[in-house]
N, C-alpha and C. Protein backbone atom coordinates (compact mmCIF):
# COMPACT_ATOMS: atom_id res chain seq x y z
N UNK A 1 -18.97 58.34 -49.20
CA UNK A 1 -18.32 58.08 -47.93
C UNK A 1 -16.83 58.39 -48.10
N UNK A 2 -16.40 59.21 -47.65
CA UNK A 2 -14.92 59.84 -47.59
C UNK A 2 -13.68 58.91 -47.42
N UNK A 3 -14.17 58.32 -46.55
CA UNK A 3 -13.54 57.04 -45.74
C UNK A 3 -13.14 55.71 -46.55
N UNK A 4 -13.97 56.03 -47.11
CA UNK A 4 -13.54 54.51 -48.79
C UNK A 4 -12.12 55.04 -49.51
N UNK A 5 -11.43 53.74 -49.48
CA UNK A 5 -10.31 53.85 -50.38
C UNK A 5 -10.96 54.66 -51.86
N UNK A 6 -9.62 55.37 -52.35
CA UNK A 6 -9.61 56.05 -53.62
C UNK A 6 -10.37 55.37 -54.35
N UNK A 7 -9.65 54.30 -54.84
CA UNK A 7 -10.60 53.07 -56.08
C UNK A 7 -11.93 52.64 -55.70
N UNK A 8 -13.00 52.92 -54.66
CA UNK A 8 -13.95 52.73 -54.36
C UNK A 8 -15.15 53.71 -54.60
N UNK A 9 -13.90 55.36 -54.43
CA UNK A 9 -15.17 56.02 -54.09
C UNK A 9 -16.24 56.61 -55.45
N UNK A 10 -15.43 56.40 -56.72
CA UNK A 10 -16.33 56.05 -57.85
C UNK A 10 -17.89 55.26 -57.87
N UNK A 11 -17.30 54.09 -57.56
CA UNK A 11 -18.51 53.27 -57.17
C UNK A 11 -19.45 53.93 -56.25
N UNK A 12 -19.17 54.73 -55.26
CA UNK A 12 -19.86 55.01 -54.40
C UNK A 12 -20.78 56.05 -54.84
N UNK A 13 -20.30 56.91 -55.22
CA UNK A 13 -20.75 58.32 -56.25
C UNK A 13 -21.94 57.77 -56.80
N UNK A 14 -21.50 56.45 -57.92
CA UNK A 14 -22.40 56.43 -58.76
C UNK A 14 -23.93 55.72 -58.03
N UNK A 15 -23.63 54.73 -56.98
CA UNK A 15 -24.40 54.54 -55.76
C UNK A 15 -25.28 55.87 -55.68
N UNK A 16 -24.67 56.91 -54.94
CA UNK A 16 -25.47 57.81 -54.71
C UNK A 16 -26.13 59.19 -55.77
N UNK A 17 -25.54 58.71 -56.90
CA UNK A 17 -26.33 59.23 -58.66
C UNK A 17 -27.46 58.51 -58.51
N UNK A 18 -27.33 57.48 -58.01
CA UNK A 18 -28.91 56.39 -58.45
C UNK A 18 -28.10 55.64 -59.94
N UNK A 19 -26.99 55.54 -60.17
CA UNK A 19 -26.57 54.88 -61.37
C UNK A 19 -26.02 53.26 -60.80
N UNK A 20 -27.46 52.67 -60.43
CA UNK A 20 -27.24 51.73 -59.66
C UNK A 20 -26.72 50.44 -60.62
N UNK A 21 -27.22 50.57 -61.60
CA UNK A 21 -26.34 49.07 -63.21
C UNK A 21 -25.27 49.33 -63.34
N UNK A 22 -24.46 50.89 -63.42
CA UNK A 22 -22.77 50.61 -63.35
C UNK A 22 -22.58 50.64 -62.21
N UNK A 23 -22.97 50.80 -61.43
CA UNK A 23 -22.16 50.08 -59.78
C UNK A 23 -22.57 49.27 -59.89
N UNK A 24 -23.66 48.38 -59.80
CA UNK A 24 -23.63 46.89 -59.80
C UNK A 24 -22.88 46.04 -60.84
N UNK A 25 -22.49 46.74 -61.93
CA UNK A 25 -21.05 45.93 -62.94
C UNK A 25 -19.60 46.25 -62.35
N UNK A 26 -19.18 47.54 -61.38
CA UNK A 26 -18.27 48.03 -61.17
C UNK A 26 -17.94 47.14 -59.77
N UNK A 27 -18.74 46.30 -59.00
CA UNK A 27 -18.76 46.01 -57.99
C UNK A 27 -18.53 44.27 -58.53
N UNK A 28 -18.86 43.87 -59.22
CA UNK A 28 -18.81 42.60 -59.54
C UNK A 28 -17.33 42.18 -59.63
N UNK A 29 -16.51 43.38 -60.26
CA UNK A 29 -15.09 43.22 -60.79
C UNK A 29 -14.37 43.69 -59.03
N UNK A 30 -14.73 44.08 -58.49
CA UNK A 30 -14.00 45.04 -57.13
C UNK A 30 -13.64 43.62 -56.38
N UNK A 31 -14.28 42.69 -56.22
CA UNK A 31 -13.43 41.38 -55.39
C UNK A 31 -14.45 41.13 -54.11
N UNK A 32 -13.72 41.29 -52.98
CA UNK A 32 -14.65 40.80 -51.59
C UNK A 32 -14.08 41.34 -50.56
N UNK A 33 -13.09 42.63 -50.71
CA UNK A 33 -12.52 43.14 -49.67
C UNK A 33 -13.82 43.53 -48.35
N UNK A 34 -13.15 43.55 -47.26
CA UNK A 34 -14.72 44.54 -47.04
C UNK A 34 -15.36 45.73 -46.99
N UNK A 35 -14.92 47.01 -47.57
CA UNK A 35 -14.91 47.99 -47.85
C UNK A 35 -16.08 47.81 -49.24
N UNK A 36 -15.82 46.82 -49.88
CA UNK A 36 -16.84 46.44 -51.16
C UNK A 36 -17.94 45.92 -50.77
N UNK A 37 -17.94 45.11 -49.41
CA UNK A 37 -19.18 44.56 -49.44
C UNK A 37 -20.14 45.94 -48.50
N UNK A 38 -19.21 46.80 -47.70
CA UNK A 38 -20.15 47.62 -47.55
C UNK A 38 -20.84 48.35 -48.57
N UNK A 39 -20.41 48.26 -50.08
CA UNK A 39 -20.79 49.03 -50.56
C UNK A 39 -22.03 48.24 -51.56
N UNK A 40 -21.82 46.93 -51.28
CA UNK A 40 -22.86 45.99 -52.16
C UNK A 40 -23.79 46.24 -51.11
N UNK A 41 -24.07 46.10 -49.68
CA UNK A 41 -24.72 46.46 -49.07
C UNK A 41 -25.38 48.00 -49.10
N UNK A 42 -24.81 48.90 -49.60
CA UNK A 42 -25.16 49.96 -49.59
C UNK A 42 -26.51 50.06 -51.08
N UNK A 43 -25.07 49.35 -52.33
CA UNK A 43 -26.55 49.16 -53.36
C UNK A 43 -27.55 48.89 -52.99
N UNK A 44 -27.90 47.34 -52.67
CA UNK A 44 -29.06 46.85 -52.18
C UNK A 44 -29.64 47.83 -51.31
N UNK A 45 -29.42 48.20 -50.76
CA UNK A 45 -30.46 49.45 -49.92
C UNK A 45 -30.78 50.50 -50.27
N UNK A 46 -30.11 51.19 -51.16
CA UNK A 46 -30.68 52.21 -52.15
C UNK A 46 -31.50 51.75 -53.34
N UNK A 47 -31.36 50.86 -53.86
CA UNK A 47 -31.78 50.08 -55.01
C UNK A 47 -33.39 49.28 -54.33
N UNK A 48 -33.34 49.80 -52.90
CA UNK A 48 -34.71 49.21 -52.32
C UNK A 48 -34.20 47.32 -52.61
N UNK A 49 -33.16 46.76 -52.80
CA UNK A 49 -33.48 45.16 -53.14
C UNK A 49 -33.35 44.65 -51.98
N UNK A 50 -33.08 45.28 -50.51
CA UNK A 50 -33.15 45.05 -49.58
C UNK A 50 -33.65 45.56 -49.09
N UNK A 51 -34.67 45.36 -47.73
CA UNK A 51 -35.00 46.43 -46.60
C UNK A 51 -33.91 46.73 -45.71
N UNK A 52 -33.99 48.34 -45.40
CA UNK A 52 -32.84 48.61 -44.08
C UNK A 52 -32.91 47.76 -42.76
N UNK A 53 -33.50 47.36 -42.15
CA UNK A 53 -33.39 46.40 -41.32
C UNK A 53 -32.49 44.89 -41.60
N UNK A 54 -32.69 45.00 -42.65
CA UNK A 54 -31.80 43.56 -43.31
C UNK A 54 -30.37 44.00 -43.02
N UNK A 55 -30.56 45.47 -44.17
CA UNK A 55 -29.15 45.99 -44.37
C UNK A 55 -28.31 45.92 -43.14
N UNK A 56 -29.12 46.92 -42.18
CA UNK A 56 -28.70 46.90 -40.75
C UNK A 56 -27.50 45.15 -40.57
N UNK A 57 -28.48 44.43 -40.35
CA UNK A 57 -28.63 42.58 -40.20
C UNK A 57 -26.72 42.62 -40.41
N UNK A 58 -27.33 43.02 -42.01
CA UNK A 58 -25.98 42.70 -42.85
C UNK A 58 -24.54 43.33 -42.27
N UNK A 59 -24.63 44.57 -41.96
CA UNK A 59 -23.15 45.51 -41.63
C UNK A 59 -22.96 45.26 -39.83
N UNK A 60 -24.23 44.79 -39.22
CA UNK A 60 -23.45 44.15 -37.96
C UNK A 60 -22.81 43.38 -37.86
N UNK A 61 -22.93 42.24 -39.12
CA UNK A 61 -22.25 40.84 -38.46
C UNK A 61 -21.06 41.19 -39.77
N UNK A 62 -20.74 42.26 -40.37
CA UNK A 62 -19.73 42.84 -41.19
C UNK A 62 -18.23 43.26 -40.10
N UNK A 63 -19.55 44.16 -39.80
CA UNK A 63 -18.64 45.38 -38.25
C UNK A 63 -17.88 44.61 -37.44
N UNK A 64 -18.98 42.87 -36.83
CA UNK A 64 -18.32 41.96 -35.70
C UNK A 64 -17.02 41.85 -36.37
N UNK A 65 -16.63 41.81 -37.61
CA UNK A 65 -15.44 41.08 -37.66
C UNK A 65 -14.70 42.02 -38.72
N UNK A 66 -14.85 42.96 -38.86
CA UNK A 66 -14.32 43.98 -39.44
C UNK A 66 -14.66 45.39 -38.75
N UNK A 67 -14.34 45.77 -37.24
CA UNK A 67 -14.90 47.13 -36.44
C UNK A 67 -14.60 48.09 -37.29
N UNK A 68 -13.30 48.29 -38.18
CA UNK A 68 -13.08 49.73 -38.67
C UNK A 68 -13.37 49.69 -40.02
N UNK A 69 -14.06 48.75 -40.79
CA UNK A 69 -14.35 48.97 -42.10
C UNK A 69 -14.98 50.21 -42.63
N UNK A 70 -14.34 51.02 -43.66
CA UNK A 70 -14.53 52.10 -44.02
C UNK A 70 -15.83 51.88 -44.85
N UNK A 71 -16.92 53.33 -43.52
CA UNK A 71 -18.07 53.16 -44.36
C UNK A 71 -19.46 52.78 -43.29
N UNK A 72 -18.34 51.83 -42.72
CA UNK A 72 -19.99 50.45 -42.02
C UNK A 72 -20.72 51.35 -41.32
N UNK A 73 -20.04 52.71 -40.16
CA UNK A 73 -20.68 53.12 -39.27
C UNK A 73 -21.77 53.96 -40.06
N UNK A 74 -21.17 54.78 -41.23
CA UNK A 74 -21.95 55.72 -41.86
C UNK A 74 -23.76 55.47 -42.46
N UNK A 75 -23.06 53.76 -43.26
CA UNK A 75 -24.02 53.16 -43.75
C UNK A 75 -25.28 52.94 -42.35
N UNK A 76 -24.66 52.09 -41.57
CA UNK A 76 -25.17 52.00 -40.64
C UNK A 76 -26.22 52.86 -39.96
N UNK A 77 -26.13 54.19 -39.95
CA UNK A 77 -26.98 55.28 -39.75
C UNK A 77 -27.86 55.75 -40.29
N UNK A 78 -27.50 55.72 -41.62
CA UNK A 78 -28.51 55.71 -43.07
C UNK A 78 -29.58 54.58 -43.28
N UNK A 79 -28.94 53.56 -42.95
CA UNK A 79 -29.96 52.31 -42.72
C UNK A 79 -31.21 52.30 -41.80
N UNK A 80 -30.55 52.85 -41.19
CA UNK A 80 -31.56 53.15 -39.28
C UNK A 80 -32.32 54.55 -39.84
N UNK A 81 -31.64 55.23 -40.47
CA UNK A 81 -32.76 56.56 -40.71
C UNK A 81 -33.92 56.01 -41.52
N UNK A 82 -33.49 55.06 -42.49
CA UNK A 82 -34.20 54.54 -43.21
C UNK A 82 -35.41 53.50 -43.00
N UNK A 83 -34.72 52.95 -42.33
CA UNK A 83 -35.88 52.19 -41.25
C UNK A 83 -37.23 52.99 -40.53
N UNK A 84 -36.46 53.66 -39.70
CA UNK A 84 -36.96 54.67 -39.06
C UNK A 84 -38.18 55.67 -39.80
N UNK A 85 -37.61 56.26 -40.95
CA UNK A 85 -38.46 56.56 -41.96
C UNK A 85 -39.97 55.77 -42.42
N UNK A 86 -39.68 55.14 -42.85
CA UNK A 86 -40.33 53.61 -43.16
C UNK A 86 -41.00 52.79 -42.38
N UNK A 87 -41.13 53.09 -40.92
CA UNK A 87 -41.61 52.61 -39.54
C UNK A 87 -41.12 51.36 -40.09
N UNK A 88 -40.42 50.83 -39.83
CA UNK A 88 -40.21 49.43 -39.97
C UNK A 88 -38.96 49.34 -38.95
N UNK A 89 -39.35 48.19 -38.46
CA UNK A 89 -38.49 47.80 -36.77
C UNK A 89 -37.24 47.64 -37.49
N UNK A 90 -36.37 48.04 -36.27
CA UNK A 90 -35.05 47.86 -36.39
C UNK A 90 -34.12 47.39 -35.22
N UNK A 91 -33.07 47.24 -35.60
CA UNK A 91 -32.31 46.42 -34.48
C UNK A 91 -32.04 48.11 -33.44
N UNK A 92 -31.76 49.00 -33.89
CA UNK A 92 -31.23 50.37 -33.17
C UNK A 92 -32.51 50.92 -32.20
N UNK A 93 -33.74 50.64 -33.28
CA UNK A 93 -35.25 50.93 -32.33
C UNK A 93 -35.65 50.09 -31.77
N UNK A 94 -35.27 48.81 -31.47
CA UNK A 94 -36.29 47.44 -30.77
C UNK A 94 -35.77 48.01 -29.52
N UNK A 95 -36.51 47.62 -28.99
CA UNK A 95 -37.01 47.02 -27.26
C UNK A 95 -37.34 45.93 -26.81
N UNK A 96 -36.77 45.60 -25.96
CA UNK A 96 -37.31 44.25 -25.15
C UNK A 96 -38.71 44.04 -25.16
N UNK A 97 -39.04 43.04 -24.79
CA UNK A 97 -40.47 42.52 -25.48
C UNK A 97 -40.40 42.99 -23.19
N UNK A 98 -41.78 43.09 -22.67
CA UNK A 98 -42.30 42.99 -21.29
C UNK A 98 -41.90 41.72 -20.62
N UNK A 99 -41.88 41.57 -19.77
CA UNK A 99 -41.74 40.41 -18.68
C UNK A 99 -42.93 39.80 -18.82
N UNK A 100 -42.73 38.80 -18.96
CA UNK A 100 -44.06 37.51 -19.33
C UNK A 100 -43.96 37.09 -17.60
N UNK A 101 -45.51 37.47 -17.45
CA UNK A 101 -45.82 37.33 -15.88
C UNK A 101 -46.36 36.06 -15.98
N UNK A 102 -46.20 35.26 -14.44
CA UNK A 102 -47.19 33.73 -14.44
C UNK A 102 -48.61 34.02 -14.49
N UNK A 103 -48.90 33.07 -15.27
CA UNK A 103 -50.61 33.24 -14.99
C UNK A 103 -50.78 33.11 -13.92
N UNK A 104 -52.55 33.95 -13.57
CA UNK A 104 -52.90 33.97 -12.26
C UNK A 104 -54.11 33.20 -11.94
N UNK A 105 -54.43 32.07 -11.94
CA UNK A 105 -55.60 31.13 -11.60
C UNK A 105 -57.00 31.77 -11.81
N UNK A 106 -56.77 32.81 -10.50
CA UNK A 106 -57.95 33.64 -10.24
C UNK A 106 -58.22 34.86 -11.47
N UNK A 107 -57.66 35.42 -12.75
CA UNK A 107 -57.90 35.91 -13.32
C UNK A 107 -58.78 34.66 -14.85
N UNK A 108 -58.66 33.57 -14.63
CA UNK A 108 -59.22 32.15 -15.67
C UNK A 108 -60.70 32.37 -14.74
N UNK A 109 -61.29 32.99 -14.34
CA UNK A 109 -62.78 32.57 -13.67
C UNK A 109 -63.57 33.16 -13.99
């Protein structure tokens, strides 16, 4: 992700090597900015230790309170492809559930 500070985008690289044990040691030392947690979020979802729908879960309520965190939107898309991939529901693919109609007396007979 381009968009990650300099000192991040190492970590990120190795994220997307699949050299998921030194990013998960390289990330331990990085702190709690949020630029890092998109990217602990990003492990877990490549590393499969999360499902993308979670991930998703995770970088919305990131985004609510961080809109321009470098990364969230990107991840964000990747998550949903991933989902998507995977048929597994997502917050980007749900739909409203139908209008729950009153029962009708005359259909109980």
């Amino acid at each position: 992700m381009s968009e990650l500070p300099d000192h991040l985008r190492a970590i990120d690289e190795m994220i997307d090597a699949g050299d998921f044990e030194a990013a998960r040691t390289e990330l331990e030392e990085a702190g709690s900015a949020p630029a890092v947690e998109v990217l602990r979020i990003k492990l877990s979802l490549f590393d499969e230790s999360v499902p993308p729908p979670l991930a998703m879960q995770k970088l919305i309520q990131l985004m609510r309170q961080h809109p321009d965190v470098p990364g969230g939107k990107v991840l964000y898309q990747e998550a949903s492809r991933r989902a998507y991939e995977h048929r597994q529901s997502s917050v980007s693919h749900s739909h409203p559930p139908p209008p729950v109609r009153p029962r009708d007396p005359k259909d109980e007979g």
